[in-house]
Protein backbone atom coordinates (compact mmCIF):
# COMPACT_ATOMS: atom_id res chain seq x y z
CA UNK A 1 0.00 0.00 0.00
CA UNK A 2 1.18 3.28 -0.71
CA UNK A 3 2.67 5.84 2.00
CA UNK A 4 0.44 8.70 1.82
CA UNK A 5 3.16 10.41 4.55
CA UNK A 6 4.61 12.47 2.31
CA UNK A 7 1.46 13.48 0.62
CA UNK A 8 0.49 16.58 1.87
CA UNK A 9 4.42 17.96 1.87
CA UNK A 10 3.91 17.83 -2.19
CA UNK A 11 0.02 19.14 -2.44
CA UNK A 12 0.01 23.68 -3.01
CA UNK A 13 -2.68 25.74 -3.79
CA UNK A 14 -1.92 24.84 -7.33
CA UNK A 15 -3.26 20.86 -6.66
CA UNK A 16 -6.95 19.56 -7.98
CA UNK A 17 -9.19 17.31 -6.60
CA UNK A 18 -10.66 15.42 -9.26
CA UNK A 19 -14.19 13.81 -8.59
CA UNK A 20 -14.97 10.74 -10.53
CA UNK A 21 -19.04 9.91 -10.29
CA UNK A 22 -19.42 7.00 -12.70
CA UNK A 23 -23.15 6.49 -12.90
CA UNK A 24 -23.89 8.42 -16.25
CA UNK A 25 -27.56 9.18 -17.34
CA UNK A 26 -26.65 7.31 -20.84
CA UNK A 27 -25.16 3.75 -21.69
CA UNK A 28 -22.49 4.54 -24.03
CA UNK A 29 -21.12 1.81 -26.00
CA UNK A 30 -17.85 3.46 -25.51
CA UNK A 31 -18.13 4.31 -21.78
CA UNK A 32 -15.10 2.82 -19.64
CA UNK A 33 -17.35 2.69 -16.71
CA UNK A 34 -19.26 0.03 -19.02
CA UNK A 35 -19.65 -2.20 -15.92
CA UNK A 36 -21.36 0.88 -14.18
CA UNK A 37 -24.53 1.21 -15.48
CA UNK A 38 -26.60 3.36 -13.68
CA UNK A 39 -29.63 1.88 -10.63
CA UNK A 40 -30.98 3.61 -7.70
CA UNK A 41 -29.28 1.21 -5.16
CA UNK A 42 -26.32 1.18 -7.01
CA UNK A 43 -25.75 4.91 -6.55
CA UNK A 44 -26.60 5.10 -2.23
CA UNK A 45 -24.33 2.48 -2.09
CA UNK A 46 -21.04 4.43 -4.00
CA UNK A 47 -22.42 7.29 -2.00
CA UNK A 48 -21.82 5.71 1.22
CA UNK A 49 -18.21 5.00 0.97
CA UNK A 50 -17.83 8.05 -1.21
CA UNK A 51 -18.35 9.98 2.13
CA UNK A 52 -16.30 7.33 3.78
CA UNK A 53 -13.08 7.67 0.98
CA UNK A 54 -13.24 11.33 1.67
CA UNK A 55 -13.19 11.47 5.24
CA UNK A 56 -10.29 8.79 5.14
CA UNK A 57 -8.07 10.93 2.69
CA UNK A 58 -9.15 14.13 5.05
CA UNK A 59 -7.43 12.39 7.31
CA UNK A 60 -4.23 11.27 6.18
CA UNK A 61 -4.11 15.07 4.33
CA UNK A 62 -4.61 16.31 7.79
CA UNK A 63 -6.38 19.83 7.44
CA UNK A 64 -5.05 20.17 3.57
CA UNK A 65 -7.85 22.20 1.64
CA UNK A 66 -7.98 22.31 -1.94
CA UNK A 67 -8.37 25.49 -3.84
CA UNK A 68 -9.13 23.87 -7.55
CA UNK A 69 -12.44 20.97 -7.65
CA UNK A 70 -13.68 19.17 -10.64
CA UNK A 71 -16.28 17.12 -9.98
CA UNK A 72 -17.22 14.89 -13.62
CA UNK A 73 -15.89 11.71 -15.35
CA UNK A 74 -19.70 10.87 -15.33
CA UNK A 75 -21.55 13.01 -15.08
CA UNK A 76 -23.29 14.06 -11.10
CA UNK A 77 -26.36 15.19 -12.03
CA UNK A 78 -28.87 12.08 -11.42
CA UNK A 79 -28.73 12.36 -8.00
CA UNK A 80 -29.15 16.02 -5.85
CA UNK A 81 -25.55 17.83 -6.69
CA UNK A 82 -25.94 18.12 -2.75
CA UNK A 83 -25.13 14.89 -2.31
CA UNK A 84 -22.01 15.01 -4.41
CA UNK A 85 -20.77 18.16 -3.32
CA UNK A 86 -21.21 18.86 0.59
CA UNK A 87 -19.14 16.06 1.89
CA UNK A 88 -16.19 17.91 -0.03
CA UNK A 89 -16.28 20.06 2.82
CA UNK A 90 -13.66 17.81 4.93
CA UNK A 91 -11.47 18.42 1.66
CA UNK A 92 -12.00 22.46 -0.10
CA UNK A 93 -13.18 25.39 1.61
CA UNK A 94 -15.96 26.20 -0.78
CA UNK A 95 -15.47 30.14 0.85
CA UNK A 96 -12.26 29.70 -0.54
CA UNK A 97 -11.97 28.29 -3.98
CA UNK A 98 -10.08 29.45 -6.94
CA UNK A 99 -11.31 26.94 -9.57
CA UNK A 100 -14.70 25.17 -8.90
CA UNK A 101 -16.00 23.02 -12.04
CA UNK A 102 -18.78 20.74 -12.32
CA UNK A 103 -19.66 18.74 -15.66
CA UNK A 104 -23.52 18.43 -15.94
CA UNK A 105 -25.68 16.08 -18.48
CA UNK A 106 -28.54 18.06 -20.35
CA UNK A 107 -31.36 17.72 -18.34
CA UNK A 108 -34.76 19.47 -17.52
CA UNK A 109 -34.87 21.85 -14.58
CA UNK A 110 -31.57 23.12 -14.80
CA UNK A 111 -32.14 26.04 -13.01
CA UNK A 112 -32.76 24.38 -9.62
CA UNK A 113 -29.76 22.76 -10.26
CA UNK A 114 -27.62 26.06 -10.85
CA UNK A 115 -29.35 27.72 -7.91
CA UNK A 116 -27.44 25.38 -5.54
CA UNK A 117 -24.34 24.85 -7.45
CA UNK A 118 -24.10 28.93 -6.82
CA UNK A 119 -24.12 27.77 -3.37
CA UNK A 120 -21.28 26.24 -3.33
CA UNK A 121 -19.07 28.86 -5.50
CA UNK A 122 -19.02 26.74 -8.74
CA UNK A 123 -17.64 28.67 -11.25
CA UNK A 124 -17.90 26.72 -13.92
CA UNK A 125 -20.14 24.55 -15.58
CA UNK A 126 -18.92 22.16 -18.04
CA UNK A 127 -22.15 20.98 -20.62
CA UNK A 128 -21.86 17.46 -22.27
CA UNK A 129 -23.59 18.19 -25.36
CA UNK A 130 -21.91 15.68 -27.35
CA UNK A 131 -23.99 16.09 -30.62
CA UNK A 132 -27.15 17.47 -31.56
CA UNK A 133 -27.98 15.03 -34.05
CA UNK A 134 -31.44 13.30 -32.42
CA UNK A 135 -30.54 10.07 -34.14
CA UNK A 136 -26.76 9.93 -32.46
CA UNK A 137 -28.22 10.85 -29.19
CA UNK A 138 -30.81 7.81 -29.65
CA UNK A 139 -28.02 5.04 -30.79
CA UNK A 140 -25.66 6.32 -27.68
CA UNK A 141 -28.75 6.12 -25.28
CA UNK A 142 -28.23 9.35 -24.27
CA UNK A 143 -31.41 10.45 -21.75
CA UNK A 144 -32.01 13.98 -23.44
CA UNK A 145 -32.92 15.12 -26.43
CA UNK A 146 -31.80 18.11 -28.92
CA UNK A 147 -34.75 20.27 -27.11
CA UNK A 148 -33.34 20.04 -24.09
CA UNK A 149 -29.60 20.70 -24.63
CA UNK A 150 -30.73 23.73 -26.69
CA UNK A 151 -32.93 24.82 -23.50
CA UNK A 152 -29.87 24.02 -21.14
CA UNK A 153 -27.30 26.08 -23.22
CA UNK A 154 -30.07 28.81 -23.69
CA UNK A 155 -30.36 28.85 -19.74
CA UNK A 156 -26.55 28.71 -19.35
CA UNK A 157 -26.00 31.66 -21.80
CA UNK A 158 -28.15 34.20 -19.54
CA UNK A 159 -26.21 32.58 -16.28
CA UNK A 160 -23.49 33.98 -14.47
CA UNK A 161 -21.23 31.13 -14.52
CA UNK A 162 -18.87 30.86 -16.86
CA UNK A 163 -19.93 27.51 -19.29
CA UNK A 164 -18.11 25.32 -21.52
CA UNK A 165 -19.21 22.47 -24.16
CA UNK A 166 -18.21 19.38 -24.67
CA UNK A 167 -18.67 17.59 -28.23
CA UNK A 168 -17.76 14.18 -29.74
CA UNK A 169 -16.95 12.66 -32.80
CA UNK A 170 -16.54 9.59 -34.62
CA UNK A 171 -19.54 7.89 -33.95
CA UNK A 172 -20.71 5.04 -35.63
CA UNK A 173 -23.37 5.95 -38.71
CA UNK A 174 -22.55 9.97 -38.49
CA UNK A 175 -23.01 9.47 -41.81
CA UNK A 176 -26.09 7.34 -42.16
CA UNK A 177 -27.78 10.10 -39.68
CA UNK A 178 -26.38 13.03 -41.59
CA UNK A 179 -24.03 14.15 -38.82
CA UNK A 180 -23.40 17.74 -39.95
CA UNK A 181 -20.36 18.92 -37.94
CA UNK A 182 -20.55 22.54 -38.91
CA UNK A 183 -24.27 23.17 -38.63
CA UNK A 184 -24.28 21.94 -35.06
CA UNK A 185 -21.01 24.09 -34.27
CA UNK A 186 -23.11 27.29 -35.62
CA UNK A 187 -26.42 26.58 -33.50
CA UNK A 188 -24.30 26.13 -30.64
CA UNK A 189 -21.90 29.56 -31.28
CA UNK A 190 -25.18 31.71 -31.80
CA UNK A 191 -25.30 31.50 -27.80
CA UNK A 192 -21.72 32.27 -27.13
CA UNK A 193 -20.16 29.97 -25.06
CA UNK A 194 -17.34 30.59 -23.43
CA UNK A 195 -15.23 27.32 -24.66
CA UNK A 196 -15.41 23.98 -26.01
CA UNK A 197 -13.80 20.59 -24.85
CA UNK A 198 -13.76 18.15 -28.54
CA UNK A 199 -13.18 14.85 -28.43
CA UNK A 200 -12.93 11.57 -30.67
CA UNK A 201 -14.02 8.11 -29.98
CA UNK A 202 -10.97 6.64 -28.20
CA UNK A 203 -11.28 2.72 -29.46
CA UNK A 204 -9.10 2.08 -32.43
CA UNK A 205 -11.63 -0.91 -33.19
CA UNK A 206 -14.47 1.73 -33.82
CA UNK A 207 -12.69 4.84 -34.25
CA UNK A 208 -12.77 5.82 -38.20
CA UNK A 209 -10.54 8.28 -37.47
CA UNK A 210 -7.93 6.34 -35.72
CA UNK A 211 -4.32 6.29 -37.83
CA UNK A 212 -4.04 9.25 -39.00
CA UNK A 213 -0.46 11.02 -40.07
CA UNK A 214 -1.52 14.44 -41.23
CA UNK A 215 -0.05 17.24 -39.34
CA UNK A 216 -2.65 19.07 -39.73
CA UNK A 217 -5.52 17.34 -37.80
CA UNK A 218 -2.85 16.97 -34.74
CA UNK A 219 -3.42 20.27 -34.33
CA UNK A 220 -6.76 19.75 -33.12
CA UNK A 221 -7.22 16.51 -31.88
CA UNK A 222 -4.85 13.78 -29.65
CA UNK A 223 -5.52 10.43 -31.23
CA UNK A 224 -4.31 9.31 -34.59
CA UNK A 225 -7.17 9.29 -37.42
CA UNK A 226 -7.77 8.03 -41.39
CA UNK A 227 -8.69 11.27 -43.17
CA UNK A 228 -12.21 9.83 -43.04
CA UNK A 229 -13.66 13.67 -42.60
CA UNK A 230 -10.69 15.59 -42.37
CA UNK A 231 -12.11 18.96 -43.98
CA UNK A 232 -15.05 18.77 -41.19
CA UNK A 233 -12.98 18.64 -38.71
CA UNK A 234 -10.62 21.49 -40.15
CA UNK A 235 -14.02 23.51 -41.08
CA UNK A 236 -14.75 22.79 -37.32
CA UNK A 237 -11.51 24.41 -35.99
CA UNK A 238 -11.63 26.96 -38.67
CA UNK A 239 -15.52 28.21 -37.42
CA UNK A 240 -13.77 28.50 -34.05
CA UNK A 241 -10.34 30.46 -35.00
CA UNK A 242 -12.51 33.06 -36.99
CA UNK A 243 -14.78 33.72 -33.83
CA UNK A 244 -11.61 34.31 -31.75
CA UNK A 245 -11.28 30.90 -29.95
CA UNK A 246 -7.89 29.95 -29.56
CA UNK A 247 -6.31 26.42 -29.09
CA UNK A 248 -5.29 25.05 -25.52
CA UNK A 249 -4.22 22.20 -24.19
CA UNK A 250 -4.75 22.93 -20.05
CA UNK A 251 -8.52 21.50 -19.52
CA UNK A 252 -7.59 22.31 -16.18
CA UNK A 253 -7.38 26.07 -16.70
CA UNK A 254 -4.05 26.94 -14.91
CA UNK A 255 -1.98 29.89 -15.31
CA UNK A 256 -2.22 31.87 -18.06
CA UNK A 257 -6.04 29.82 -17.77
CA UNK A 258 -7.09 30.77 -14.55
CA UNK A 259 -10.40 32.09 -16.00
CA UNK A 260 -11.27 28.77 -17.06
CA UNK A 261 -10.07 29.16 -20.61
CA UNK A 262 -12.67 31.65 -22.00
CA UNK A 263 -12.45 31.80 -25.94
CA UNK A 264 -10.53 28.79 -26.08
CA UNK A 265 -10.72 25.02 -27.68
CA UNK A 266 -9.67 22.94 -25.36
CA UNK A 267 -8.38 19.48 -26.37
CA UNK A 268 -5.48 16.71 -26.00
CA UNK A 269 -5.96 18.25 -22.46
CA UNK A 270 -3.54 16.87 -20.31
CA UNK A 271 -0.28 17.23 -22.51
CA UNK A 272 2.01 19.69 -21.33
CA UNK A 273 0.65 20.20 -18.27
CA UNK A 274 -0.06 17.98 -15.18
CA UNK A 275 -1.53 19.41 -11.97
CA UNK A 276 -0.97 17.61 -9.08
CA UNK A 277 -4.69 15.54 -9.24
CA UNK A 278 -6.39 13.60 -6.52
CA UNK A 279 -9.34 11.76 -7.80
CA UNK A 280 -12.09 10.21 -5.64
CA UNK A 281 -14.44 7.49 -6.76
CA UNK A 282 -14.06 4.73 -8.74
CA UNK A 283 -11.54 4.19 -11.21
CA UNK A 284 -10.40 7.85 -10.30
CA UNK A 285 -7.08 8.49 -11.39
CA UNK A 286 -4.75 10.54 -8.80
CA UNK A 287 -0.42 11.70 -9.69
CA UNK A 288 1.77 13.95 -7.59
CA UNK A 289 5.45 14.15 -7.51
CA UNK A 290 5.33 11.11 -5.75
CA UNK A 291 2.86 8.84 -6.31
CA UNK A 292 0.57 7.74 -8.96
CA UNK A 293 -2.36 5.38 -8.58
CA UNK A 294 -5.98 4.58 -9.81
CA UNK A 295 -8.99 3.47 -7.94
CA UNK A 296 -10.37 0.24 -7.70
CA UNK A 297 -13.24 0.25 -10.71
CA UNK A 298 -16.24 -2.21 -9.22
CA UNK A 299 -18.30 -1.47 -6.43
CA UNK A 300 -17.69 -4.25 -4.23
CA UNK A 301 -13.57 -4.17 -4.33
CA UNK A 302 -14.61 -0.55 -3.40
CA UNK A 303 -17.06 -0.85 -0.62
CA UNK A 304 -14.43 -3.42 0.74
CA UNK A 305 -11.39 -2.04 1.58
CA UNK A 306 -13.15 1.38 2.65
CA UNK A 307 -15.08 -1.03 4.99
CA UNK A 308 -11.49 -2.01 5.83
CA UNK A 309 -10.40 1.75 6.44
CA UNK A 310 -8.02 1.68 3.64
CA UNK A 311 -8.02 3.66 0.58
CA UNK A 312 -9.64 1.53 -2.52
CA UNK A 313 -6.59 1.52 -4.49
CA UNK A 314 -6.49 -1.08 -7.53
CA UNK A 315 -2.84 -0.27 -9.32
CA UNK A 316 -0.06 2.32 -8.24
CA UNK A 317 3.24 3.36 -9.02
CA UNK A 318 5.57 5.04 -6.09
CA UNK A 319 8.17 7.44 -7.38
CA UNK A 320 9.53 8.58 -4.25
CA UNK A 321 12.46 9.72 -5.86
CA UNK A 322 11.62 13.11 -7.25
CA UNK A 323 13.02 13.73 -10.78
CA UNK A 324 11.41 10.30 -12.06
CA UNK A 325 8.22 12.51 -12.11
CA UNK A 326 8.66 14.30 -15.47
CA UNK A 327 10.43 11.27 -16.78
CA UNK A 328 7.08 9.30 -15.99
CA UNK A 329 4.73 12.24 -16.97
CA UNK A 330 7.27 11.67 -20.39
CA UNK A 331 6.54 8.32 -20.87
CA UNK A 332 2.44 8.38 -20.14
CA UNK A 333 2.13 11.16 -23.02
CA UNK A 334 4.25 8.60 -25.46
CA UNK A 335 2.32 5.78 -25.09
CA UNK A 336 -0.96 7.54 -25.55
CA UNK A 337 0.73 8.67 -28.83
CA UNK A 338 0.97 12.19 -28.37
CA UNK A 339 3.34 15.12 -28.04
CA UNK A 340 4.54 16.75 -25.17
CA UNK A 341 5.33 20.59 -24.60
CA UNK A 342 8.34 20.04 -22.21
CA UNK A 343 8.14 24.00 -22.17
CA UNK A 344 4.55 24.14 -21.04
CA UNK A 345 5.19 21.25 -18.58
CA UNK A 346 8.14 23.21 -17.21
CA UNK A 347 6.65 26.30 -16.54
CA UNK A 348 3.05 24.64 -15.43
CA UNK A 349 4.72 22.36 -12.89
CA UNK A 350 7.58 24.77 -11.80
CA UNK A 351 10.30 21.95 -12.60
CA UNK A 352 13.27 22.07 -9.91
CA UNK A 353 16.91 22.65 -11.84
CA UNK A 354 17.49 18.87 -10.96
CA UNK A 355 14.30 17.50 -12.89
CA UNK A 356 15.04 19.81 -16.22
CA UNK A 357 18.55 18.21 -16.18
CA UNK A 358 16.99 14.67 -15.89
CA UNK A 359 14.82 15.54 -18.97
CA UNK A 360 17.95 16.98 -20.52
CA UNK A 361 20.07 13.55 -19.59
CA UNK A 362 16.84 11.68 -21.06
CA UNK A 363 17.08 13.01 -24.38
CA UNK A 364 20.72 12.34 -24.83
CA UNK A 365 19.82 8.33 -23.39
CA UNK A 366 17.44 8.78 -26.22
CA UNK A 367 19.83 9.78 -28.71
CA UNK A 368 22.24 7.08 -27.78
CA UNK A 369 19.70 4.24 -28.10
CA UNK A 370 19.09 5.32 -31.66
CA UNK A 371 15.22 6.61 -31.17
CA UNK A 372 14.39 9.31 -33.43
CA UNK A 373 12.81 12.21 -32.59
CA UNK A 374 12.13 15.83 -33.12
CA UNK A 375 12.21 19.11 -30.91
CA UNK A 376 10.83 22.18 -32.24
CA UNK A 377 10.33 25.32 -30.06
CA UNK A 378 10.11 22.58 -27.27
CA UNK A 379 7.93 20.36 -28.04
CA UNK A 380 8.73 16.98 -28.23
CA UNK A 381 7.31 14.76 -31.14
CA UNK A 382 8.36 11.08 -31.63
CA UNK A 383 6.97 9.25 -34.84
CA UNK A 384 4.55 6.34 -34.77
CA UNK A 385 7.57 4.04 -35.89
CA UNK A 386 9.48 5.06 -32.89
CA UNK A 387 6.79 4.54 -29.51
CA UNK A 388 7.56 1.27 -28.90
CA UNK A 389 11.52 1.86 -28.48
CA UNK A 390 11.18 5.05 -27.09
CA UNK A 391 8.83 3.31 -24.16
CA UNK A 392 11.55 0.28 -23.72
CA UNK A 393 13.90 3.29 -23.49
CA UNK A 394 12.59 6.06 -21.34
CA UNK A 395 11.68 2.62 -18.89
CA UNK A 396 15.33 1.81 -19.54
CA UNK A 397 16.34 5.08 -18.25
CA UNK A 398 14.69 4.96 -14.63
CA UNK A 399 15.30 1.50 -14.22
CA UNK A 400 18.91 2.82 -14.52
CA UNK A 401 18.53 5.98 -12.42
CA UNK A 402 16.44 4.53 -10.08
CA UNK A 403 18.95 1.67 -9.23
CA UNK A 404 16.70 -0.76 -10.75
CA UNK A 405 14.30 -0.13 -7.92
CA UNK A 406 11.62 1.40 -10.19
CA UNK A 407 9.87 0.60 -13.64
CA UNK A 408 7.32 2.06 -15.98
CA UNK A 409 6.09 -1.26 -17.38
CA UNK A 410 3.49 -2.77 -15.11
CA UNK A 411 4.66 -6.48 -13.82
């Protein structure tokens, strides 16, 4: 089990705590939290030891607050967002909150649901449109309709929060249902929302857009694509440019985003920069300078060790030693195929002199092993060709520094 000792010393105002409610309103095909689908008893019983996971980590973080919440990854609105959202007392001071984000599902009385979201100093809301198309939203079994996101973002629009949209593509029979990218995009921009979050279909099974090499579309999306509907997706980012949105990659809105990323596309969010996250729930993901680790995913395994008094943990990864954390942050971006800002990442994570010159030795590890790859302006971009021996590499490289006490590769 991990040593959560040393937690709090690493945790600044800077840190997130990332809520992970997996009982969506829909059945996606696509969901991760498959196994998850949505009953009544189902959802008291997560919220039982949800209470229970947060009072435990309130107590091993002894008096830590956080300043930045996000409470989504499934959406929290089929229960009262009371019930989500007061028992993260023991863990933010909602008087005292510089980031406060909560992703909603279209849904009727929204306004109730704003009124005490206000009451907790949310400051964002984050919509999960998806698509508009009333055939899409039927095959995904999404529990709205286009009537009601349009009411939603109509509501939203005359709030005083700010609001973002998310949107997906690359699902199956867009083109059977006449998916039209851009006339959605325009119905949406006539309300003005203050961002948009875009994302693909992440299985390369069902993903017509997976394998992609065009420059081009990297710019706007993370995963690799066939050119299937390239020019939608470039009409897509045009529409945006010309209305003054500009592309980000911090979902998080940090820095330079502290106002949650107004005017701004937000996608491929967490390259280049990585908050320090703690994620509650199942299958929440959590990575500070010194510890990674991911929740147990099913109920019971959950329920279990809380009843236990120990934190539902399924897999982790200790890196006690401090400059494997960019190395590892490295390595996750790589194997998910994308690029990395080592610039942004600097700058967003206030690297120590130490860690840059590990990233520094890395490179020239790299160049010795014979991986090719390109930095430009600091970003660093390794071909398709290249991931695999890169990965053996940069794992190579900490197994090395680390004494051979520490790997990237799973046993």
């Amino acid at each position: 089990m991990l040593d959560f000792s040393k937690l709090r010393d690493v945790l600044g105002d800077d840190s997130f705590l990332y809520v992970n409610y997996p009982y969506c309103p829909s059945f996606c095909r696509y969901c991760i939290y498959k196994l998850h689908k949505y009953t009544k008893a189902d959802s008291d019983e997560f919220l039982k030891y949800y209470r229970r996971e947060i009072l435990l980590l309130a107590k091993k973080l002894n008096g830590f607050k956080f300043k930045n919440v996000h409470v989504g990854g499934g959406t929290p609105n089929l229960v009262d967002p009371e019930l989500i959202i007061k028992p993260l007392q023991a863990l933010a001071d909602f008087d005292d909150v510089s980031r406060f984000v909560v992703e909603i599902f279209p849904r009727q009385g929204l306004d109730e649901c704003l009124k005490k979201l206000k009451r907790y100093h949310v400051t964002k809301i984050q919509l999960g449109v998806q698509t508009l198309n009333e055939d899409l939203l039927k095959q995904e079994n999404r529990a709205t309709s286009k009537q009601t996101v349009m009411q939603c973002v109509a509501t939203l629009s005359k709030s005083s929060f700010i609001w973002s949209l998310d949107l997906i593509y690359g699902f199956d029979h867009e083109q059977k249902f006449r998916r039209d990218y851009v006339s959605e995009l325009n119905t949406l921009l006539q309300y003005h929302p203050f961002g948009f979050h875009l994302y693909t279909v992440r299985s390369e099974r069902i993903n017509k857009f997976y394998g992609l090499k065009n420059m081009e579309n990297k710019k706007l999306f993370s995963y690799r694509k066939t050119m299937g509907e390239l020019y939608d997706f470039m009409n897509v980012q045009k529409i945006l440019m010309e209305r003054g949105y500009r592309l980000i990659y911090d979902e998080f809105c940090r820095g330079s985003n502290i106002r949650h990323a107004q005017r701004a596309i937000s996608f491929n969010a967490k390259t280049g920069v990585f908050p320090n996250i703690i994620g509650i729930g199942l299958g929440a993901y959590s990575h500070t300078r010194i510890m990674r680790y991911r929740n147990v995913k099913n109920l019971r395994d959950y329920a279990s060790l809380l009843d236990k008094k120990m934190m539902p943990i399924g897999q982790s990864s200790d890196f006690l030693i401090n400059h494997l954390y960019p190395i590892s942050m490295i390595y996750n971006q790589i194997r998910k195929g994308a690029n990395f800002d080592l610039v942004k990442f600097s700058r967003a994570t206030h690297l120590s002199d130490h860690e840059k010159m590990e990233i520094q030795d890395l490179l020239a590890y790299l160049d010795r092993q014979g991986v090719e790859y390109q930095l430009d302006n600091g970003l660093l971009m390794i071909p398709p060709s290249q991931y695999s021996l890169s990965q053996y590499s940069i794992n190579e490289f900490v197994k090395k520094k680390s004494g051979g006490q520490y790997s990237l590769i799973p046993d």
